[in-house]
C-alpha atoms as a PDB file:
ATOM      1  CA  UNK A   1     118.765  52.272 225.859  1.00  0.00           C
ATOM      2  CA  UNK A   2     118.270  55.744 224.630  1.00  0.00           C
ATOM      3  CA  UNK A   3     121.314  58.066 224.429  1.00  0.00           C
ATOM      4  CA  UNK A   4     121.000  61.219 227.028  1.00  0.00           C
ATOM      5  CA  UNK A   5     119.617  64.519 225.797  1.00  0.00           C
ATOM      6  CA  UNK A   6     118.355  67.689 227.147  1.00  0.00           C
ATOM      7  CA  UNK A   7     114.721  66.862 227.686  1.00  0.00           C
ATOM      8  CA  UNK A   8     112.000  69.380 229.448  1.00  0.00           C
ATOM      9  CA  UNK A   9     108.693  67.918 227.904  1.00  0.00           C
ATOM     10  CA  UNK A  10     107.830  65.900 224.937  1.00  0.00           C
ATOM     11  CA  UNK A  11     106.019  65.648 222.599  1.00  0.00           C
ATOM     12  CA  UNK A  12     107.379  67.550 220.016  1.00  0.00           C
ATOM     13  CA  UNK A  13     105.487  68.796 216.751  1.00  0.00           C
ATOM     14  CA  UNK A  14     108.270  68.966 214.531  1.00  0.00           C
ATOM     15  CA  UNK A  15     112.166  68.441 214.621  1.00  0.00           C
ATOM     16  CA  UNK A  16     114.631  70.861 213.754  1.00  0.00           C
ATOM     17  CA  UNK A  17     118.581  70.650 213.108  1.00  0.00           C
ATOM     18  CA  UNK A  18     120.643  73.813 213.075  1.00  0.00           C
ATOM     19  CA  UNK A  19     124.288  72.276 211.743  1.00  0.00           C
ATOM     20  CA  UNK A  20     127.184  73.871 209.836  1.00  0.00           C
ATOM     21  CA  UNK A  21     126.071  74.109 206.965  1.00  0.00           C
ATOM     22  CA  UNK A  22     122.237  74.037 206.929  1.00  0.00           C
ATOM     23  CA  UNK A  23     119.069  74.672 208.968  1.00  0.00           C
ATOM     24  CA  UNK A  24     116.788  71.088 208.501  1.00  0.00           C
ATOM     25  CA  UNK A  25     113.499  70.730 209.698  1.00  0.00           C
ATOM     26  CA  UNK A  26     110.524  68.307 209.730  1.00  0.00           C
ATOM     27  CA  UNK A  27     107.099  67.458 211.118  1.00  0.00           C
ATOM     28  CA  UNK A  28     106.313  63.926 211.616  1.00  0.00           C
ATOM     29  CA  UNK A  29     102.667  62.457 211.985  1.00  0.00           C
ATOM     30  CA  UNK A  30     101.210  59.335 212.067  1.00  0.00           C
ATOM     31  CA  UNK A  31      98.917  56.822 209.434  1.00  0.00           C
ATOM     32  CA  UNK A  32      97.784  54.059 211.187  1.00  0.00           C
ATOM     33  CA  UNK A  33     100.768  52.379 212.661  1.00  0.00           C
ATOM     34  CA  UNK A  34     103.147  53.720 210.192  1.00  0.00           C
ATOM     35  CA  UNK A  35     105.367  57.166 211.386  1.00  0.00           C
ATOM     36  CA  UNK A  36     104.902  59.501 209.019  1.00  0.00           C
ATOM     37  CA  UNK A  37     107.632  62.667 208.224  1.00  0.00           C
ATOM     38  CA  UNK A  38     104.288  64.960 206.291  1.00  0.00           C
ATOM     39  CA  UNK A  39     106.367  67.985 206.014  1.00  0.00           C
ATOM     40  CA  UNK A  40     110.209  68.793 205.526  1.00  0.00           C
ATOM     41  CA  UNK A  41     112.207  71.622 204.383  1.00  0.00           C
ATOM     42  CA  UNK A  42     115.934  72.491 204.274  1.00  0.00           C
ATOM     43  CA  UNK A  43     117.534  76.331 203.875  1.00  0.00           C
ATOM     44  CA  UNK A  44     121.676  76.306 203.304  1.00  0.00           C
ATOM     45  CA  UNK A  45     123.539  78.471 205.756  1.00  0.00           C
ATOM     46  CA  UNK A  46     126.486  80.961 204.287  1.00  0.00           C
ATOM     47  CA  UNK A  47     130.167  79.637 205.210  1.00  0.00           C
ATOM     48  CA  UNK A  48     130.932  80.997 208.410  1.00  0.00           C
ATOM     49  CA  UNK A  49     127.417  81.229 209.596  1.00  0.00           C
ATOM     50  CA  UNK A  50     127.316  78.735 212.273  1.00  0.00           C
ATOM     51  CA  UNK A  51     130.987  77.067 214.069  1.00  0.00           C
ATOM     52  CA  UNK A  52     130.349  74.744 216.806  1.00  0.00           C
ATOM     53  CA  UNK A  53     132.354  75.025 219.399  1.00  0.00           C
ATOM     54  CA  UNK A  54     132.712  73.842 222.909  1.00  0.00           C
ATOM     55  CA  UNK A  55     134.615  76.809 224.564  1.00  0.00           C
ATOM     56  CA  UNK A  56     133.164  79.787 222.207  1.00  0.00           C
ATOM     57  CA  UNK A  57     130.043  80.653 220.639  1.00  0.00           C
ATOM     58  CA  UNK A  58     128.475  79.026 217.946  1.00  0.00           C
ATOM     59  CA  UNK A  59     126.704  81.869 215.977  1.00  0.00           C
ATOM     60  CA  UNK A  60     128.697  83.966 214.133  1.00  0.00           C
ATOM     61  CA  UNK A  61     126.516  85.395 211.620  1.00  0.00           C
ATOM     62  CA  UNK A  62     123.039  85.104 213.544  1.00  0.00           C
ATOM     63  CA  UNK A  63     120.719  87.342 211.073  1.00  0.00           C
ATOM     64  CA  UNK A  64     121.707  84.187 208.444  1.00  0.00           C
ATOM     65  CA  UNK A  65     120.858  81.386 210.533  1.00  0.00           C
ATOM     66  CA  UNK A  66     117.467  83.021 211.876  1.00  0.00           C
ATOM     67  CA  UNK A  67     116.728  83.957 208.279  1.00  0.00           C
ATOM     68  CA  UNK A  68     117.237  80.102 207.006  1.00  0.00           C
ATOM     69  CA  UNK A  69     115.749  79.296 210.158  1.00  0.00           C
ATOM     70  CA  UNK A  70     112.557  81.271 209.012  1.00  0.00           C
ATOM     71  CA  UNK A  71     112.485  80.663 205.422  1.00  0.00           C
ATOM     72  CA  UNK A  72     112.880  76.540 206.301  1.00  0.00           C
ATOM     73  CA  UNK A  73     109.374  76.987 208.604  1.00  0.00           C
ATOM     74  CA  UNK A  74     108.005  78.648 205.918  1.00  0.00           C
ATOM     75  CA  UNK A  75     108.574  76.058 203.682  1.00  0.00           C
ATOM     76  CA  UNK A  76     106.105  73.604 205.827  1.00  0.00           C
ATOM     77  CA  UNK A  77     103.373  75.781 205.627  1.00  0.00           C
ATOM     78  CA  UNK A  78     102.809  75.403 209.401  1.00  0.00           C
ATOM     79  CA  UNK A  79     104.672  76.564 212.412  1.00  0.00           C
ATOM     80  CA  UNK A  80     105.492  74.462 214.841  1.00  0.00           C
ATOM     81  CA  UNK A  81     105.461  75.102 219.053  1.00  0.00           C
ATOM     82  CA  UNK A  82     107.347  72.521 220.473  1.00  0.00           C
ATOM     83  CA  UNK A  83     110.073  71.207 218.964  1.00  0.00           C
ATOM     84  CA  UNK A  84     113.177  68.835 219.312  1.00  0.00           C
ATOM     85  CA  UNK A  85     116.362  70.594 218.584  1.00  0.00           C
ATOM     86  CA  UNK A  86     119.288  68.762 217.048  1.00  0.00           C
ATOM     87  CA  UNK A  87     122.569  70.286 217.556  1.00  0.00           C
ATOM     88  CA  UNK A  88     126.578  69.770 216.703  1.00  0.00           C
ATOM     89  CA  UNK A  89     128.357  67.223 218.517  1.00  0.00           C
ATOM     90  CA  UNK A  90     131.310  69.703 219.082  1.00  0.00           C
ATOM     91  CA  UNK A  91     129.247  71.588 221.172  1.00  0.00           C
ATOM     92  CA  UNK A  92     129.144  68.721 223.806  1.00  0.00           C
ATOM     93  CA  UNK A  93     131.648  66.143 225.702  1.00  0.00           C
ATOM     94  CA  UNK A  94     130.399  62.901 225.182  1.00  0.00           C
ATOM     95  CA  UNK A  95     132.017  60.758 228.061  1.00  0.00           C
ATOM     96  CA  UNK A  96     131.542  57.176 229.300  1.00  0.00           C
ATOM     97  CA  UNK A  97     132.243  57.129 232.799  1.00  0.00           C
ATOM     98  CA  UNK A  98     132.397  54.098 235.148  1.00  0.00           C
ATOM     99  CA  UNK A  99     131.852  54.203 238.667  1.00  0.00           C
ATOM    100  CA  UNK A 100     132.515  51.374 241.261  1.00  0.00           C
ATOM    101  CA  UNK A 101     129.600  52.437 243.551  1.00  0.00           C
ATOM    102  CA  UNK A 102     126.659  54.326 242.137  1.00  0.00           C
ATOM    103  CA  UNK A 103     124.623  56.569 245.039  1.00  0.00           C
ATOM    104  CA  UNK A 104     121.080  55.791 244.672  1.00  0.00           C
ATOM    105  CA  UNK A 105     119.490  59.502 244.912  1.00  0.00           C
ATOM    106  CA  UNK A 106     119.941  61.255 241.063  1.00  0.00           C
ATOM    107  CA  UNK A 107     121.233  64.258 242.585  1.00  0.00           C
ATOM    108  CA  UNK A 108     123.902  62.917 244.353  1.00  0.00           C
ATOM    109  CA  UNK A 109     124.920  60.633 240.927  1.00  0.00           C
ATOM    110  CA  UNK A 110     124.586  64.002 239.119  1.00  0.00           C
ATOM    111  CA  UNK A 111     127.456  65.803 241.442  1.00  0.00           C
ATOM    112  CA  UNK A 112     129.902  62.811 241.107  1.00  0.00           C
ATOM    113  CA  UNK A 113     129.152  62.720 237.729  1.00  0.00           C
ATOM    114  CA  UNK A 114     129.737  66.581 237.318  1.00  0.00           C
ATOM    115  CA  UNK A 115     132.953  66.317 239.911  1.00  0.00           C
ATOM    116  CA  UNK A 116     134.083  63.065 237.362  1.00  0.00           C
ATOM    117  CA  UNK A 117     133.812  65.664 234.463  1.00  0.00           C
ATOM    118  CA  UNK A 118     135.945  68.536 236.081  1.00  0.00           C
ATOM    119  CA  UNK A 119     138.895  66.456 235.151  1.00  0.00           C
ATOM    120  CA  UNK A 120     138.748  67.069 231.543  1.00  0.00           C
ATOM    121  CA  UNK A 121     135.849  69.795 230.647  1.00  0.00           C
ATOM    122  CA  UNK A 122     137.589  72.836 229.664  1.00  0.00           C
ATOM    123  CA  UNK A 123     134.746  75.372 231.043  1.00  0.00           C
ATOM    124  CA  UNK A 124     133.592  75.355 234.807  1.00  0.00           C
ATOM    125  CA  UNK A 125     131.020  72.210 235.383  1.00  0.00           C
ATOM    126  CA  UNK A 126     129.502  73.814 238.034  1.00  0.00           C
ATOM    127  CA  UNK A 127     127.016  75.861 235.662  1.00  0.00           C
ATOM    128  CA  UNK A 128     127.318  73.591 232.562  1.00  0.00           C
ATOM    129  CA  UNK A 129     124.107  71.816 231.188  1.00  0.00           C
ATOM    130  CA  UNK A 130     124.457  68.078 231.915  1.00  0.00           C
ATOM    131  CA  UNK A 131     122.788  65.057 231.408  1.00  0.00           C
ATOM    132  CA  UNK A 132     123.087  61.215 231.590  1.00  0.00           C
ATOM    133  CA  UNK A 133     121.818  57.812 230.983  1.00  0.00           C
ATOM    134  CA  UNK A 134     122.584  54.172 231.843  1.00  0.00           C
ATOM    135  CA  UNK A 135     125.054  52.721 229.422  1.00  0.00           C
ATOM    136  CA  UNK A 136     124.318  49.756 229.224  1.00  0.00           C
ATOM    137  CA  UNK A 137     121.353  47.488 230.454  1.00  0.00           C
ATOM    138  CA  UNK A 138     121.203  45.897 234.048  1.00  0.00           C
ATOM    139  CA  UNK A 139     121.298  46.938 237.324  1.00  0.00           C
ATOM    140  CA  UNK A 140     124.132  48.307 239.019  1.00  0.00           C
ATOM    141  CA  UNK A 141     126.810  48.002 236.195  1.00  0.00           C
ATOM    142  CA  UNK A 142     127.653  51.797 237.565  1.00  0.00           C
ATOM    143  CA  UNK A 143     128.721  52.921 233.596  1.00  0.00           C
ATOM    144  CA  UNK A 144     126.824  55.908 232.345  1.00  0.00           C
ATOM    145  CA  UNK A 145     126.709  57.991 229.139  1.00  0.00           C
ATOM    146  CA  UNK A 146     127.289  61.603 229.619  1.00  0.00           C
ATOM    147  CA  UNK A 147     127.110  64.658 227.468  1.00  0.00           C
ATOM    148  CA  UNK A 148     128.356  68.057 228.971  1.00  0.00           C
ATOM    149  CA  UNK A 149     127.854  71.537 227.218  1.00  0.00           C
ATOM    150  CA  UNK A 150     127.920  74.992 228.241  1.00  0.00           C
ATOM    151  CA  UNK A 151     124.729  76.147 229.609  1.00  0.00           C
ATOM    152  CA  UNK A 152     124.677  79.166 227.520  1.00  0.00           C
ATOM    153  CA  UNK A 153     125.743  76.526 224.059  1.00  0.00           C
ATOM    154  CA  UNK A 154     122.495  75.194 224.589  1.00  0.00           C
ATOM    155  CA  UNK A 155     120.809  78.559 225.333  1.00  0.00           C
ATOM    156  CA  UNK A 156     122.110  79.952 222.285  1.00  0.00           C
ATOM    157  CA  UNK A 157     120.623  77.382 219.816  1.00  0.00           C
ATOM    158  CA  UNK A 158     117.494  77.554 222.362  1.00  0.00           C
ATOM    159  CA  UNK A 159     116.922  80.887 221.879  1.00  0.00           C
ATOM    160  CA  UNK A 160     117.443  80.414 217.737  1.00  0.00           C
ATOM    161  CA  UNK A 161     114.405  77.999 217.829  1.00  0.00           C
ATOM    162  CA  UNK A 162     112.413  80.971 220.296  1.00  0.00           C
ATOM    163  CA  UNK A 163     113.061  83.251 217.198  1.00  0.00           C
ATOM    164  CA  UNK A 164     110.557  81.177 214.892  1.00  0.00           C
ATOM    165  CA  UNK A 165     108.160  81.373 217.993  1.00  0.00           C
ATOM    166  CA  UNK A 166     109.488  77.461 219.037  1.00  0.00           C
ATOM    167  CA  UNK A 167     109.968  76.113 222.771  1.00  0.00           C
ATOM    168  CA  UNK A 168     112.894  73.617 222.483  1.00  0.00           C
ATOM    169  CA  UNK A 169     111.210  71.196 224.906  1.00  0.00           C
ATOM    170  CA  UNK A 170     114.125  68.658 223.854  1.00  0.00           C
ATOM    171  CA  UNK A 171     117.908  69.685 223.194  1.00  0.00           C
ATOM    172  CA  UNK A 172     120.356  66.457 221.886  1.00  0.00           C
ATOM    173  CA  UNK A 173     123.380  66.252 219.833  1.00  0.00           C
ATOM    174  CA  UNK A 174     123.471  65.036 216.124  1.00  0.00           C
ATOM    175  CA  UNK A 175     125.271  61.742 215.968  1.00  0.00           C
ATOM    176  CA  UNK A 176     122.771  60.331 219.288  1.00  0.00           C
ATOM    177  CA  UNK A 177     119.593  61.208 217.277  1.00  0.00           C
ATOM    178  CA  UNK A 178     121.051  58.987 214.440  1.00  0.00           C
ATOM    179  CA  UNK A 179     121.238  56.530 216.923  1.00  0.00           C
ATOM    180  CA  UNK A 180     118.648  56.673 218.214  1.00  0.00           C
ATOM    181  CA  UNK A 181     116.594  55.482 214.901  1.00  0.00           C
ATOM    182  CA  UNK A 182     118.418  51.978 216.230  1.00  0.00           C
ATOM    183  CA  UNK A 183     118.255  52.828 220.353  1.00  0.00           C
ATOM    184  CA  UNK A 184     114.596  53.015 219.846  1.00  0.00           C
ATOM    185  CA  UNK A 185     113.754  50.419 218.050  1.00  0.00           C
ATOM    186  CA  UNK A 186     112.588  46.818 218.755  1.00  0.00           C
ATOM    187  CA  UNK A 187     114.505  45.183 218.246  1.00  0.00           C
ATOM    188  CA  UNK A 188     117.779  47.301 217.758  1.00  0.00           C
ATOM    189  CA  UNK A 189     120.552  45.698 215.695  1.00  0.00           C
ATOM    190  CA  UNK A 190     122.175  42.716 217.512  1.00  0.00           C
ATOM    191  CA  UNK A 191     125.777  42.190 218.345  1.00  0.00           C
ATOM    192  CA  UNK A 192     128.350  44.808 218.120  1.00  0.00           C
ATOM    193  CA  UNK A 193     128.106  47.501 215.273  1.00  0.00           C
ATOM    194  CA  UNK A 194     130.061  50.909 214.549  1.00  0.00           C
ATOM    195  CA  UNK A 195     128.413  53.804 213.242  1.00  0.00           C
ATOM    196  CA  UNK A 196     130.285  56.544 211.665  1.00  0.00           C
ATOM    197  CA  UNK A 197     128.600  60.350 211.067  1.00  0.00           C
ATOM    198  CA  UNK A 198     130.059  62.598 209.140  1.00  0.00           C
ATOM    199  CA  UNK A 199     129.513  66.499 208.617  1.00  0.00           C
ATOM    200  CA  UNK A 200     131.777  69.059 206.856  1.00  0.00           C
ATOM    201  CA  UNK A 201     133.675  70.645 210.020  1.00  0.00           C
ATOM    202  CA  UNK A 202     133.718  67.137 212.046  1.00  0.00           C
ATOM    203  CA  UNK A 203     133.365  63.269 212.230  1.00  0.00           C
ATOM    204  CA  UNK A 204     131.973  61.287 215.522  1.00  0.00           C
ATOM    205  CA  UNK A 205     132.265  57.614 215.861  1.00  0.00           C
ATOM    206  CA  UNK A 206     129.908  55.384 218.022  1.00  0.00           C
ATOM    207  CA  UNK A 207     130.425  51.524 218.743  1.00  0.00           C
ATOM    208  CA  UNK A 208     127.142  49.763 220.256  1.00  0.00           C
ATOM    209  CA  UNK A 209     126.944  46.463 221.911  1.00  0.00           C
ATOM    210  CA  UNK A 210     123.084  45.522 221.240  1.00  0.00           C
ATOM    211  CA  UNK A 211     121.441  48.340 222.251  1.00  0.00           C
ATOM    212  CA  UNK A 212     124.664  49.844 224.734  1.00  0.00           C
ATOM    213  CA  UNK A 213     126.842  52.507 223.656  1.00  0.00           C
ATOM    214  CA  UNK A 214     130.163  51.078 224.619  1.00  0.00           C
ATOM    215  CA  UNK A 215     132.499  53.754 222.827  1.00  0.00           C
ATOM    216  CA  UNK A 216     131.801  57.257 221.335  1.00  0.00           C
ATOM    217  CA  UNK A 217     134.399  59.819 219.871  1.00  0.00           C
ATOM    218  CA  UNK A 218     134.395  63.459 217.856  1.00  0.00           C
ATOM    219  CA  UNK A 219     137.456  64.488 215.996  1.00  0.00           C
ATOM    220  CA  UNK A 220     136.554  68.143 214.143  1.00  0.00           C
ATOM    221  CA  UNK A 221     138.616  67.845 210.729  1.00  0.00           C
ATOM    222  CA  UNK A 222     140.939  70.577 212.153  1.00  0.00           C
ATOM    223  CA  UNK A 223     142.784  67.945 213.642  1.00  0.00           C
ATOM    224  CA  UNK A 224     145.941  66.026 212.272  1.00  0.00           C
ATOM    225  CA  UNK A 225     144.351  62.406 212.574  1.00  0.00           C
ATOM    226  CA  UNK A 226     142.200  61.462 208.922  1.00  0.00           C
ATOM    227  CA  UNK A 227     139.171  59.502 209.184  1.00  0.00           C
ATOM    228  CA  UNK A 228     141.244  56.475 208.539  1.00  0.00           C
ATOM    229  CA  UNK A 229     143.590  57.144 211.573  1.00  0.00           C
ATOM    230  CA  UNK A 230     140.360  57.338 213.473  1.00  0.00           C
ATOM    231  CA  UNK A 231     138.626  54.307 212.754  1.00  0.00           C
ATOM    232  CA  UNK A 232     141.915  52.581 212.926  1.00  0.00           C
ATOM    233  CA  UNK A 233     142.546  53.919 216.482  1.00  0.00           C
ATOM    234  CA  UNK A 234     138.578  53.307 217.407  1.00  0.00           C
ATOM    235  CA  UNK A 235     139.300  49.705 216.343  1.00  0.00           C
ATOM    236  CA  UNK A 236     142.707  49.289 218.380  1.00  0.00           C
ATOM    237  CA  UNK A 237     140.595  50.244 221.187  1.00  0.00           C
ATOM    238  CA  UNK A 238     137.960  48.362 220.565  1.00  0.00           C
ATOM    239  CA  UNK A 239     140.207  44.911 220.166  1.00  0.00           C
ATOM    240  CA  UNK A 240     142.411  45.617 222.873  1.00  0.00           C
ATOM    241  CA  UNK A 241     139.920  47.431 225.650  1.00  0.00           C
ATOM    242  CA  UNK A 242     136.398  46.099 224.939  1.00  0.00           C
ATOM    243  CA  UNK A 243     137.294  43.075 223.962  1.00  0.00           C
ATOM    244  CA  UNK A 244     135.866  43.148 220.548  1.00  0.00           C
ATOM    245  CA  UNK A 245     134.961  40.023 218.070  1.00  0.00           C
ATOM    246  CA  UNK A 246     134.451  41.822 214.761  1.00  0.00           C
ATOM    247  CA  UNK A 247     131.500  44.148 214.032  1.00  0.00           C
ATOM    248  CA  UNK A 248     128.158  42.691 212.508  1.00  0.00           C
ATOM    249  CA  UNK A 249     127.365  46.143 210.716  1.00  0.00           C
ATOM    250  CA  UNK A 250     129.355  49.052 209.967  1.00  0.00           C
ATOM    251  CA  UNK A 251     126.569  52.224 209.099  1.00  0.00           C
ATOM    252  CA  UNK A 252     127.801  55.041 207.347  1.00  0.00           C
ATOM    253  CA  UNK A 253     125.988  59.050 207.676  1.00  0.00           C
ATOM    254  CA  UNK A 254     126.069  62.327 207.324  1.00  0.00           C
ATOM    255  CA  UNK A 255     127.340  64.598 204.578  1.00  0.00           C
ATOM    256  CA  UNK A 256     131.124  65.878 204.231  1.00  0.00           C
ATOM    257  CA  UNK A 257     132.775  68.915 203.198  1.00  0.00           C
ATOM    258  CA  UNK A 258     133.366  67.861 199.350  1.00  0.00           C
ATOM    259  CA  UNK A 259     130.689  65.783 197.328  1.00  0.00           C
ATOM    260  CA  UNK A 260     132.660  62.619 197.359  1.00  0.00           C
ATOM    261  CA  UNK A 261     133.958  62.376 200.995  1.00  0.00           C
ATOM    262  CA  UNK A 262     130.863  59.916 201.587  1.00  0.00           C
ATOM    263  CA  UNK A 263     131.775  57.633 198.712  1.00  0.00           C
ATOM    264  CA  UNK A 264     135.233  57.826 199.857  1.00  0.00           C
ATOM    265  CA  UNK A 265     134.984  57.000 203.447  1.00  0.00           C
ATOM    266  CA  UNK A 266     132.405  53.988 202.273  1.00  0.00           C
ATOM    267  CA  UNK A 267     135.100  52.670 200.063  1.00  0.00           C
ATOM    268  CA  UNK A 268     137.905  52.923 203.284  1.00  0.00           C
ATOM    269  CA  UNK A 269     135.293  51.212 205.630  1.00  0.00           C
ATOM    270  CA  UNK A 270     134.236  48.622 203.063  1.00  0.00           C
ATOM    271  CA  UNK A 271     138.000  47.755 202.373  1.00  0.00           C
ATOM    272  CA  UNK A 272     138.651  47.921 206.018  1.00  0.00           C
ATOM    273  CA  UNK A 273     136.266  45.534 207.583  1.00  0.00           C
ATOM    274  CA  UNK A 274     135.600  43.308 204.897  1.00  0.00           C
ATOM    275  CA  UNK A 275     131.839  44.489 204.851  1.00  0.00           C
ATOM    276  CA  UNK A 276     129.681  46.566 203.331  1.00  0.00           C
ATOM    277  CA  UNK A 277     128.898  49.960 204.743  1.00  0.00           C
ATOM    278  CA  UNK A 278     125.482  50.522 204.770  1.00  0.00           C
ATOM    279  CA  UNK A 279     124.180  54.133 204.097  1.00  0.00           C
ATOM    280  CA  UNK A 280     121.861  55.271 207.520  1.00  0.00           C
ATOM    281  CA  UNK A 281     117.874  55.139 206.171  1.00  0.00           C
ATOM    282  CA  UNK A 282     115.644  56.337 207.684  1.00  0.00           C
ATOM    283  CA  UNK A 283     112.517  55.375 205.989  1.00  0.00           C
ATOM    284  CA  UNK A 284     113.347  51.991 207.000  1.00  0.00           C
ATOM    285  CA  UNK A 285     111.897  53.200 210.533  1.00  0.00           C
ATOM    286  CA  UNK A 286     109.859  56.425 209.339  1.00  0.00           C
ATOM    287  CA  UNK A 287     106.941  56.737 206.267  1.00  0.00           C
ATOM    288  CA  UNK A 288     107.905  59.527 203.840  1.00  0.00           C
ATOM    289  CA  UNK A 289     104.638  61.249 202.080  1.00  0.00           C
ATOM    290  CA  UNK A 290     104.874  61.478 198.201  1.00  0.00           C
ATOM    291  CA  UNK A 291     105.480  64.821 198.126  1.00  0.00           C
ATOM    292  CA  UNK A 292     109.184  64.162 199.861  1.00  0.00           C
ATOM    293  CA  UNK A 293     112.020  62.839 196.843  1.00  0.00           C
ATOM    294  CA  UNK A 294     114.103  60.257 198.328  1.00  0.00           C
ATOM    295  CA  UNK A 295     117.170  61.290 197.444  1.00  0.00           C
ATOM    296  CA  UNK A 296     120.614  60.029 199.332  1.00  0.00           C
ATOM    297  CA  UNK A 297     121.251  63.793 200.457  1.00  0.00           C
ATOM    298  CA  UNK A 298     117.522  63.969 201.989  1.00  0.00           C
ATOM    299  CA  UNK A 299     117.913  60.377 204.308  1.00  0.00           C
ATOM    300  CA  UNK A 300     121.411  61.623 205.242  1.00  0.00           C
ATOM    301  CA  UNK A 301     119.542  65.146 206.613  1.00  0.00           C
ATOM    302  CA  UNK A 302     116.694  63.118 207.810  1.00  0.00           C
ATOM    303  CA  UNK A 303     118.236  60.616 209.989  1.00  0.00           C
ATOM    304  CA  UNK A 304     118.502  63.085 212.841  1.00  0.00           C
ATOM    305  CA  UNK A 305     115.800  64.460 212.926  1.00  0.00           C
ATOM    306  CA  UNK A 306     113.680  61.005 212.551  1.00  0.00           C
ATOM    307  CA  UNK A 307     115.925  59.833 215.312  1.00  0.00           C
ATOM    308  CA  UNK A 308     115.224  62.608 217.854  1.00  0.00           C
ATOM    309  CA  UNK A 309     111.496  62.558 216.990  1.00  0.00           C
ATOM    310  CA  UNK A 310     111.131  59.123 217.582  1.00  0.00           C
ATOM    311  CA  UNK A 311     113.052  59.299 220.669  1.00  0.00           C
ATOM    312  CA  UNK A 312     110.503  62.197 221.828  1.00  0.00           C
ATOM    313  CA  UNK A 313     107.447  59.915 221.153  1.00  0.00           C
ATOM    314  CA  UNK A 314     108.768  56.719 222.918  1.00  0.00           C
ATOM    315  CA  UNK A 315     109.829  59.264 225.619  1.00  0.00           C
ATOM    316  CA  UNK A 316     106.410  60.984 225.296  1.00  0.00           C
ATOM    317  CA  UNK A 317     104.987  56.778 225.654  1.00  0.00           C
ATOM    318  CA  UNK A 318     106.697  56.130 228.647  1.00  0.00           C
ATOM    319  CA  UNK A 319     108.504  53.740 227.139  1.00  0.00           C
END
């Protein structure tokens, strides 16, 4: 499966991810079969800049972030039209909800979805942006993936994509494009494996069964639990509720607040599962042109964006 997003029309002609702490963006293209990323730029944003949130605005400085926003697209030496946008995760509920009987008309599964949500979204549903997706593959297994935001969240990161003269034809939250370089493609990674993506002001933690999310969490790092406490409490769960074997990979992306939070989660997973955690890459699904240094910092800000343009091209396919 693919994870939901917020999707108008595909295709896009280049990606762009407004997070924390920088504006990224790239334009992919193709060489044959290969996926090429031809073009990519990053800009750093000022602390303070940009602070998802799911209750208040996000831009709190928005003269910086339109600025980076510019000076990235200037950078590529083109300037894109369409593009997919790749927000925070805290700007979004993830949920997966299960439903006994699932009404066959989309609009009426979208108002017991949004009547399901009430229960815990702190912000009226009524107006909120929504959208869904099968969890998990089959017919009438009734569990869906949901990700609620406030319709003016998505506006406002909309309307920062409008100010480089870009329609945000897709909208999607960071830690589903990184999996969607797996979701997408064929075939994904088999048997259950966690993925863990971390930024400076938050963590998120995905398990997938084959290709079906079956567990997805964001903690920001202003609360009391450490990344340890998390991934301990995802596993509990995981054990105990979802009747978990062991996991066949543990992935590992992102960038923290300090330099050497990566190295130090990797070490915590490794020790903690008994296996390797292996760094997200994703050249492994996408073609990077010479001019593009592979460094670990540029496949950390990459993954995202490779994830949500692939996503918009198999979307684009019909796939």
């Amino acid at each position: 499966m693919s994870a939901p997003a917020w999707l108008a029309s595909p295709p896009a002609d280049a990606a762009i991810e407004i997070a924390e702490e920088a504006v990224t963006v790239a334009v992919l293209g193709s060489h044959g079969r290969d996926t090429v990323v031809e073009r990519y730029a990053v800009e750093p944003l000022p602390p303070g800049a940009l602070v998802p949130s799911l209750t208040a605005p996000s831009v709190q400085n928005r003269d910086a972030v339109t600025r980076a926003l510019a000076a990235a697209v200037d950078q590529l030496g083109v300037r894109p039209r369409r593009v997919a946008l790749v927000v925070p995760d805290p700007i979004a509920r993830v949920s997966l909800l299960r439903f006994d009987r699932v009404p066959p008309r989309r609009d009426d599964l979208e108002q017991l979805i949004r009547w399901q949500m009430k229960k815990a979204a702190p912000f009226p549903v009524e107006d909120a942006s929504l959208t869904f997706s099968p969890a998990a593959r089959g017919d009438g297994n009734g569990e869906f993936l949901v990700a609620l935001s406030r319709r003016e969240a998505i506006r406002e990161y909309e309307s920062l994509a409008e100010s480089i003269g870009a329609h945000a034809g897709l909208v999607d939250l960071s830690t589903l494009c990184v999996l969607n370089l797996y979701l997408t493609s064929t075939p994904p990674p088999a048997g259950d494996w966690l993925l863990v993506h971390m930024r400076p002001t938050y963590t998120s933690i995905a398990i997938v069964r084959d290709a079906d999310v079956i567990f997805f969490r964001t903690r920001g790092h202003d609360e009391q639990d450490s990344l340890s406490d998390l991934v301990h409490q995802t596993t509990m769960y995981y054990q105990d509720r979802l009747e978990g074997q062991g996991f066949a990979h543990v992935f590992l992306s992102g960038s923290g607040r300090n330099p050497d939070d990566i190295d130090q989660a990797r070490r915590g997973l490794d020790e903690r599962f008994g296996i390797p955690a292996e760094p997200i890459d994703p050249t492994l699904r996408v073609t990077l042109t010479d001019r593009i240094t592979v460094t670990p910092a540029v496949r950390a800000s990459l993954a995202p964006l490779a994830g949500v343009l692939l996503r918009a091209r198999q979307e684009a396919a019909g796939a």
